[in-house]
N, C-alpha and C. Protein backbone atom coordinates (compact mmCIF):
# COMPACT_ATOMS: atom_id res chain seq x y z
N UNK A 1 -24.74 5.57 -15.48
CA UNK A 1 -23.37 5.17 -15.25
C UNK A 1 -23.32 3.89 -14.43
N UNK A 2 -22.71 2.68 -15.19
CA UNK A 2 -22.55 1.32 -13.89
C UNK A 2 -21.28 1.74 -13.16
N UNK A 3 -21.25 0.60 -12.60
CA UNK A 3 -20.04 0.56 -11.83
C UNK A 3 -19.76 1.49 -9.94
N UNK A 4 -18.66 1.70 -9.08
CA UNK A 4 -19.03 2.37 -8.15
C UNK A 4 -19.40 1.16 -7.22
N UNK A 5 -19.35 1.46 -5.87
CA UNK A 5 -19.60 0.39 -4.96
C UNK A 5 -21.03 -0.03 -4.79
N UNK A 6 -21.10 -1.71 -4.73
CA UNK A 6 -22.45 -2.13 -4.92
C UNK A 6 -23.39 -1.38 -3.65
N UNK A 7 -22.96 -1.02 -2.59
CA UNK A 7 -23.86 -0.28 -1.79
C UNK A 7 -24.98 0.93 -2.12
N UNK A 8 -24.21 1.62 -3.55
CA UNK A 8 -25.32 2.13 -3.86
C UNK A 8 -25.40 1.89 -5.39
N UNK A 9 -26.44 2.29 -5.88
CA UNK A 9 -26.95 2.54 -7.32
C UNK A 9 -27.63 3.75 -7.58
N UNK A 10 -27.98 4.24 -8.90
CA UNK A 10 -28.57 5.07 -9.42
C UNK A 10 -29.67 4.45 -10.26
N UNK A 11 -30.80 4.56 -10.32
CA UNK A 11 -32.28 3.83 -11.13
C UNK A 11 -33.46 5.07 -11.37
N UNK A 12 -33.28 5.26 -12.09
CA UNK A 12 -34.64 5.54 -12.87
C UNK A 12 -34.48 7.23 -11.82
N UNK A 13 -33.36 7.57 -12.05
CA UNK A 13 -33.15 9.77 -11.26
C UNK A 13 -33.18 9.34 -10.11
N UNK A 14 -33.04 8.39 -9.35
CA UNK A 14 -33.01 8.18 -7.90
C UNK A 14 -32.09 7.47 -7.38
N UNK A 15 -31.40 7.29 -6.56
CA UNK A 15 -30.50 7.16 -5.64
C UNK A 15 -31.01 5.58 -5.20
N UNK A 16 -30.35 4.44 -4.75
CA UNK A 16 -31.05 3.47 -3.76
C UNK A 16 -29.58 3.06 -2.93
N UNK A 17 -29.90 3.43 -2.23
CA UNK A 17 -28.67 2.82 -1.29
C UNK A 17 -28.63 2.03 -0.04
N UNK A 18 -27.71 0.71 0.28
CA UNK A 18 -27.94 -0.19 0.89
C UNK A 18 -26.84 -0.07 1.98
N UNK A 19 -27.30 0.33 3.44
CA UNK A 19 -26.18 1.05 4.30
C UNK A 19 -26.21 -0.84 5.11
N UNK A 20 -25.21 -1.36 4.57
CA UNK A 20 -25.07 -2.85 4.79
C UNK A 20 -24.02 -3.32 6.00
N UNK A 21 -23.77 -3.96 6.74
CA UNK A 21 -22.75 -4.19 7.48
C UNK A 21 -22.23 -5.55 6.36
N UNK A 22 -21.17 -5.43 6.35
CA UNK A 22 -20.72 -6.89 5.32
C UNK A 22 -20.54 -7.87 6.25
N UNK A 23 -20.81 -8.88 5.77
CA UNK A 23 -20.44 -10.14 6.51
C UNK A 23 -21.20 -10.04 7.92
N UNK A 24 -22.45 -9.76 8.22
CA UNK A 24 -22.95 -9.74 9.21
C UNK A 24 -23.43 -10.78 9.83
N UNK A 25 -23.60 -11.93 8.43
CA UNK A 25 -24.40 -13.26 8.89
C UNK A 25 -23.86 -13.89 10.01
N UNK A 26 -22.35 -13.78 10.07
CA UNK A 26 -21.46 -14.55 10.73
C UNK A 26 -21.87 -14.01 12.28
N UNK A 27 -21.74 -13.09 12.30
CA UNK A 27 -22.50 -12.51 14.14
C UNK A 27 -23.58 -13.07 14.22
N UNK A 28 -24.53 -12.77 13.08
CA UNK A 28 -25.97 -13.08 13.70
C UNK A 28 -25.67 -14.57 14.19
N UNK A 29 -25.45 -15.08 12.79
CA UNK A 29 -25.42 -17.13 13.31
C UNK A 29 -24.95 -17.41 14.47
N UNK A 30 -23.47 -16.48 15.29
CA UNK A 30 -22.70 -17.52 16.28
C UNK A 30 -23.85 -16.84 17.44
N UNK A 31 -24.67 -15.85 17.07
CA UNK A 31 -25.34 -15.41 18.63
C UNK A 31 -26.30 -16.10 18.61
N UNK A 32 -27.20 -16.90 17.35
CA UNK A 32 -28.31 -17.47 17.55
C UNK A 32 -27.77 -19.15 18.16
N UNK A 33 -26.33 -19.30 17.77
CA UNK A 33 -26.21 -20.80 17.89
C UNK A 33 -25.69 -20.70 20.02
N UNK A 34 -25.58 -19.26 20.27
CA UNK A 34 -24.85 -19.02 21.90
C UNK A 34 -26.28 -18.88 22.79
N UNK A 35 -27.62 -18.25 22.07
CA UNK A 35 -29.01 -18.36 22.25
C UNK A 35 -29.53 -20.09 22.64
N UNK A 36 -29.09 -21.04 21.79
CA UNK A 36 -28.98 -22.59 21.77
C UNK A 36 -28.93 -23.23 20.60
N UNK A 37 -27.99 -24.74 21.03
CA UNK A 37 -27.56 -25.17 19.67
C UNK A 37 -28.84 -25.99 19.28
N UNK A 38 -28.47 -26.06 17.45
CA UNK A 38 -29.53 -26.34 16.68
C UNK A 38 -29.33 -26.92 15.27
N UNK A 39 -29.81 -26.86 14.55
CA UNK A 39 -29.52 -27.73 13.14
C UNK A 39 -29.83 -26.47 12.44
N UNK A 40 -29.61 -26.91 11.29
CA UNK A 40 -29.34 -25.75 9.87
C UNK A 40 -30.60 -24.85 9.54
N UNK A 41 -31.51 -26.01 9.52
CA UNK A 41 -33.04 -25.51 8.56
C UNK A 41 -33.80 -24.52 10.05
N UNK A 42 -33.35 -24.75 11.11
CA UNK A 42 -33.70 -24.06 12.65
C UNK A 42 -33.29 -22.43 12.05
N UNK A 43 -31.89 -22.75 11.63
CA UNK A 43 -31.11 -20.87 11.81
C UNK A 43 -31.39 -20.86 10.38
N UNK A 44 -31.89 -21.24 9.58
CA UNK A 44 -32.29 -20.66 8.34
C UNK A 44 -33.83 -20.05 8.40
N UNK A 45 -34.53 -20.08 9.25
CA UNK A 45 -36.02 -19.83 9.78
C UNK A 45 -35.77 -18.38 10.32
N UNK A 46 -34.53 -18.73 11.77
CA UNK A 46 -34.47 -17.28 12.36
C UNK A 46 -33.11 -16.67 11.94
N UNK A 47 -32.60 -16.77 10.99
CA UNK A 47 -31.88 -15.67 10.59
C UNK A 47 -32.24 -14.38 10.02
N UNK A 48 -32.98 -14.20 9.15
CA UNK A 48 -34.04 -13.46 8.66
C UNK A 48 -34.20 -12.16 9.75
N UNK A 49 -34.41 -12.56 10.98
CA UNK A 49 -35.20 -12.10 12.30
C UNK A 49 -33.65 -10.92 12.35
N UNK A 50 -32.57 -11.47 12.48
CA UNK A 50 -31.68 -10.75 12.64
C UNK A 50 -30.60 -9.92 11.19
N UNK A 51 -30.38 -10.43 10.58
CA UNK A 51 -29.91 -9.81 8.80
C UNK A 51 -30.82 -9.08 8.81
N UNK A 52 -31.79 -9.22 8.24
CA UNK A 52 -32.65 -8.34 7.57
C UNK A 52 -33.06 -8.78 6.05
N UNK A 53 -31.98 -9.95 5.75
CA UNK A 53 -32.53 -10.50 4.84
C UNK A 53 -34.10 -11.68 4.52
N UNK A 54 -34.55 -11.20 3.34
CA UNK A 54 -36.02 -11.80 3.28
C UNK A 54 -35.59 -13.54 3.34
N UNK A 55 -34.65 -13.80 2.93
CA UNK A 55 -34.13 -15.32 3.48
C UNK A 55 -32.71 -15.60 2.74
N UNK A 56 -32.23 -16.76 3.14
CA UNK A 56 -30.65 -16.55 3.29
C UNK A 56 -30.72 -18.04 2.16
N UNK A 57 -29.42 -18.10 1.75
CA UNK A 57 -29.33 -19.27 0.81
C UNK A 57 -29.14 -20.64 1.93
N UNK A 58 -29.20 -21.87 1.85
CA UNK A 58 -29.01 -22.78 2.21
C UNK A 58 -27.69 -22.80 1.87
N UNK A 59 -27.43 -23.03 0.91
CA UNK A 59 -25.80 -23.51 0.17
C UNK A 59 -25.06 -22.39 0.95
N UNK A 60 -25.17 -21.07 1.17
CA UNK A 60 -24.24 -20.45 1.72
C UNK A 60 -24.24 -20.36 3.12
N UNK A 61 -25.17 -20.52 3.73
CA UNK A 61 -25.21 -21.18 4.93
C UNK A 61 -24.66 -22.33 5.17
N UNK A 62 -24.75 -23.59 4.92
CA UNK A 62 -24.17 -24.36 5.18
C UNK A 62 -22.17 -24.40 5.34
N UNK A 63 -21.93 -23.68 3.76
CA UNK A 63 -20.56 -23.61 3.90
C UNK A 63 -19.99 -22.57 5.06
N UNK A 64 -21.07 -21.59 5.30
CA UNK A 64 -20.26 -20.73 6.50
C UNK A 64 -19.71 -21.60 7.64
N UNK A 65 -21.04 -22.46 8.08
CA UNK A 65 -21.05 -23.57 9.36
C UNK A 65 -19.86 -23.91 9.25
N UNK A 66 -19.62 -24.69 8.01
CA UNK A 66 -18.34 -25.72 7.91
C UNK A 66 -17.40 -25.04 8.08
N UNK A 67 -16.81 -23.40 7.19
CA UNK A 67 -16.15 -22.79 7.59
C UNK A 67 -15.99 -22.63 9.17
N UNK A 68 -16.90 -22.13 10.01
CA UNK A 68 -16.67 -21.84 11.24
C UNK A 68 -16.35 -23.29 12.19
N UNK A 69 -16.93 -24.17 11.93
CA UNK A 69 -16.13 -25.04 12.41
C UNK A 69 -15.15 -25.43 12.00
N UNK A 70 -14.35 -25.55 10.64
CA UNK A 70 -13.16 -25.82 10.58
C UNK A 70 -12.08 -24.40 11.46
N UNK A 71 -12.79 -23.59 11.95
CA UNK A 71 -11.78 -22.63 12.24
C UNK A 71 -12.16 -22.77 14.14
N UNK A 72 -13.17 -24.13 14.50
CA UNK A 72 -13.34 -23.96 16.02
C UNK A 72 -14.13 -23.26 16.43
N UNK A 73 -14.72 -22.12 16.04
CA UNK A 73 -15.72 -21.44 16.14
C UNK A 73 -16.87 -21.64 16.61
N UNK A 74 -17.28 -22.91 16.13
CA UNK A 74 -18.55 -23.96 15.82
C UNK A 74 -18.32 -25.48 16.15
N UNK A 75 -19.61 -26.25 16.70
CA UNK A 75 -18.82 -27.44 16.72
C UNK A 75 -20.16 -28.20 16.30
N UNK A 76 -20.13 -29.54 15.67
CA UNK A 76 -21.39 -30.19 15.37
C UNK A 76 -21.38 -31.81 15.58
N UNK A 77 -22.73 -31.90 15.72
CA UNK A 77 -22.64 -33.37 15.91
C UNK A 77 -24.05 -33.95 15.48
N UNK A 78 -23.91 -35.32 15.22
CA UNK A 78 -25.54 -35.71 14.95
C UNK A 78 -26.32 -36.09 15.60
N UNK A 79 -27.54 -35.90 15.77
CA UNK A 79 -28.77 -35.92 16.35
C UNK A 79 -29.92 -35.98 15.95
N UNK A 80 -30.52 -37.24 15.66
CA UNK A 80 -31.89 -37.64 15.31
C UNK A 80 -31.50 -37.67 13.64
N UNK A 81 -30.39 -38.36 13.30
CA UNK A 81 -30.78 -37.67 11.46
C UNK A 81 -29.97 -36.24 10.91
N UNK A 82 -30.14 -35.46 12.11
CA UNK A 82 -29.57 -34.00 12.29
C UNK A 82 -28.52 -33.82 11.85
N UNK A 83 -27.79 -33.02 11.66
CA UNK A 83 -26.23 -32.43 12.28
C UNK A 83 -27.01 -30.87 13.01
N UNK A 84 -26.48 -30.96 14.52
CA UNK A 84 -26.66 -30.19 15.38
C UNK A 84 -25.27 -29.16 15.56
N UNK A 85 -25.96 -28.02 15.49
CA UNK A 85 -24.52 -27.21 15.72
C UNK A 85 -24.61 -26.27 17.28
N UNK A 86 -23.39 -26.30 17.69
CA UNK A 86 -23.13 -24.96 18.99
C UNK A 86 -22.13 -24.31 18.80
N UNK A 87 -22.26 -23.06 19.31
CA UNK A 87 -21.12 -22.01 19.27
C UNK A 87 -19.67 -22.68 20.53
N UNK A 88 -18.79 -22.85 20.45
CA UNK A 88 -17.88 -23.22 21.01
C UNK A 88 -17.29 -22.08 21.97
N UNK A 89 -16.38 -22.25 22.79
CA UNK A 89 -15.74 -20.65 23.65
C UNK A 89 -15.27 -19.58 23.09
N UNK A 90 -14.66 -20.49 22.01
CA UNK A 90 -13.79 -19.58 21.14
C UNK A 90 -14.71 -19.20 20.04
N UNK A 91 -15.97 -19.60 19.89
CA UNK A 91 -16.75 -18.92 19.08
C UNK A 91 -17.29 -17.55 19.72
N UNK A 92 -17.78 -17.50 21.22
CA UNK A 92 -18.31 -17.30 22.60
C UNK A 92 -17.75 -15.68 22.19
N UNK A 93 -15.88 -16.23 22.00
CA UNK A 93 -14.90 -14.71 22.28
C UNK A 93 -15.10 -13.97 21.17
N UNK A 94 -15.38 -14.62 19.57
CA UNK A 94 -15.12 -14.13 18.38
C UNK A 94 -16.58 -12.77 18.50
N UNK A 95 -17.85 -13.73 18.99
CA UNK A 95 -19.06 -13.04 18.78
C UNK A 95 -18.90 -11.75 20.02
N UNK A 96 -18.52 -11.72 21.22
CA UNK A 96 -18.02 -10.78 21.89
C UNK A 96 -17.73 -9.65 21.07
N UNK A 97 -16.65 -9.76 20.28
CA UNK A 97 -15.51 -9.12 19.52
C UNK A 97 -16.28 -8.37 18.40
N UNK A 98 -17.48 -8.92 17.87
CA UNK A 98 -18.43 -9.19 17.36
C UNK A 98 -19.28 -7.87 17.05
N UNK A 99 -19.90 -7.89 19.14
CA UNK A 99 -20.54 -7.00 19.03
C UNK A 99 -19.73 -5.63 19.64
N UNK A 100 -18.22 -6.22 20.12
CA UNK A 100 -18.21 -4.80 20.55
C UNK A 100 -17.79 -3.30 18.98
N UNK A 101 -17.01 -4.15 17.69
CA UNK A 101 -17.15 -3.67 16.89
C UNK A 101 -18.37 -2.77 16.15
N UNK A 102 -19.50 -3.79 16.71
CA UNK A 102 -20.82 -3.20 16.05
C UNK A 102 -21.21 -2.01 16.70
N UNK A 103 -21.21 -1.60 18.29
CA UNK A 103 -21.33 -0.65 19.12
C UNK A 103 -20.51 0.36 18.36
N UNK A 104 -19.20 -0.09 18.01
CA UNK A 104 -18.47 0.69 18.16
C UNK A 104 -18.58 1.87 16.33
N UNK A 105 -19.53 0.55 15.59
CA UNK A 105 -19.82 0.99 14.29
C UNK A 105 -21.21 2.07 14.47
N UNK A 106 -22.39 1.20 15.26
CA UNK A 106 -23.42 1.96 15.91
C UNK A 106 -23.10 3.92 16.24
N UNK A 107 -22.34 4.08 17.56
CA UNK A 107 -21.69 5.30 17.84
C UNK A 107 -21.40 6.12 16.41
N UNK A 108 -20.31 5.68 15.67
CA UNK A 108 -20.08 6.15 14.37
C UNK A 108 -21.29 6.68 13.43
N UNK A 109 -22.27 5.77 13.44
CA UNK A 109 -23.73 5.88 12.47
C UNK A 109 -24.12 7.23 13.43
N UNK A 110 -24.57 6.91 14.58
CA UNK A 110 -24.84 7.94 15.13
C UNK A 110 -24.75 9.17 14.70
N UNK A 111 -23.67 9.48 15.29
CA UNK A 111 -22.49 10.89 14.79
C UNK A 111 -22.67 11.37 13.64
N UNK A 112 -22.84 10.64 12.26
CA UNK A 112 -23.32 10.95 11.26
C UNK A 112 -24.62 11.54 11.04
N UNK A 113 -25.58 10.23 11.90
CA UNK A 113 -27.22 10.77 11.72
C UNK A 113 -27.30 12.08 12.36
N UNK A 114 -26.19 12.62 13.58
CA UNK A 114 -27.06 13.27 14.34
C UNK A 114 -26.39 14.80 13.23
N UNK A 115 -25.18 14.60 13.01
CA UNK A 115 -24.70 16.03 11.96
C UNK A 115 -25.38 16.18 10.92
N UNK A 116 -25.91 14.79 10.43
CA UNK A 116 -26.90 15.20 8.85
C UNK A 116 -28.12 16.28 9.26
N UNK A 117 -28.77 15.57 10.71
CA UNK A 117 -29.74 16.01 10.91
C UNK A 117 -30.01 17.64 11.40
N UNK A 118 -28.40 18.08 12.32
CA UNK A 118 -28.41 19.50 12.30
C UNK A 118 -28.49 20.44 11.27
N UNK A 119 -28.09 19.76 9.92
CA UNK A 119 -27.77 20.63 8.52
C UNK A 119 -29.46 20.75 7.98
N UNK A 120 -30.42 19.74 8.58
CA UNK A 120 -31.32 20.55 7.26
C UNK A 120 -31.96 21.53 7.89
């Protein structure tokens, strides 16, 4: 059967399911750029470290940047050839906001793991 949310699938009598936070890149990036600012091909190296992805697109990276700086988030400038990016204050508050959601998603996972785990 296709179709059903891409988080999971069915392949070959087995189950594969991808327990994903959506849109996570956007935390990881503004905490690596609040860690220190840097250029593109820098947070395309250590993003990986934090996603979990085996590596991230360039092209969609880049447009996030631009996104987040057109929204202030982010701010950039050139350096050596570069465009150098930093997380701005108001990026500072968003990634805050960020992680307290994720705690607050964390707790939730919890609660789940710990009831699955009384049932078997």
């Amino acid at each position: 059967m296709r179709g059903g949310p891409r988080a999971r699938r069915h392949h070959r009598g087995r189950w594969h399911v991808l327990a994903r936070v959506e849109r996570f890149t956007e935390p990881a990036l503004l905490l690596l750029l609040r860690e220190r600012p840097t250029h593109g091909y820098d947070l395309l190296d250590r993003l990986p470290e934090l996603t979990g992805e085996a590596r991230v697109e360039m092209g969609n990276l880049y447009r996030l940047l631009r996104a987040l700086e057109e929204e202030g988030l982010v701010s950039s400038e050139w350096d050596d050839g570069k465009r150098t990016y930093a997380i701005t204050e108001r990026g500072s508050d968003l990634l805050d906001q960020w992680a307290e959601a994720l705690r607050s998603a964390q707790q939730r996972t919890q609660r789940f793991l710990d009831r699955h785990a009384e049932g078997r």
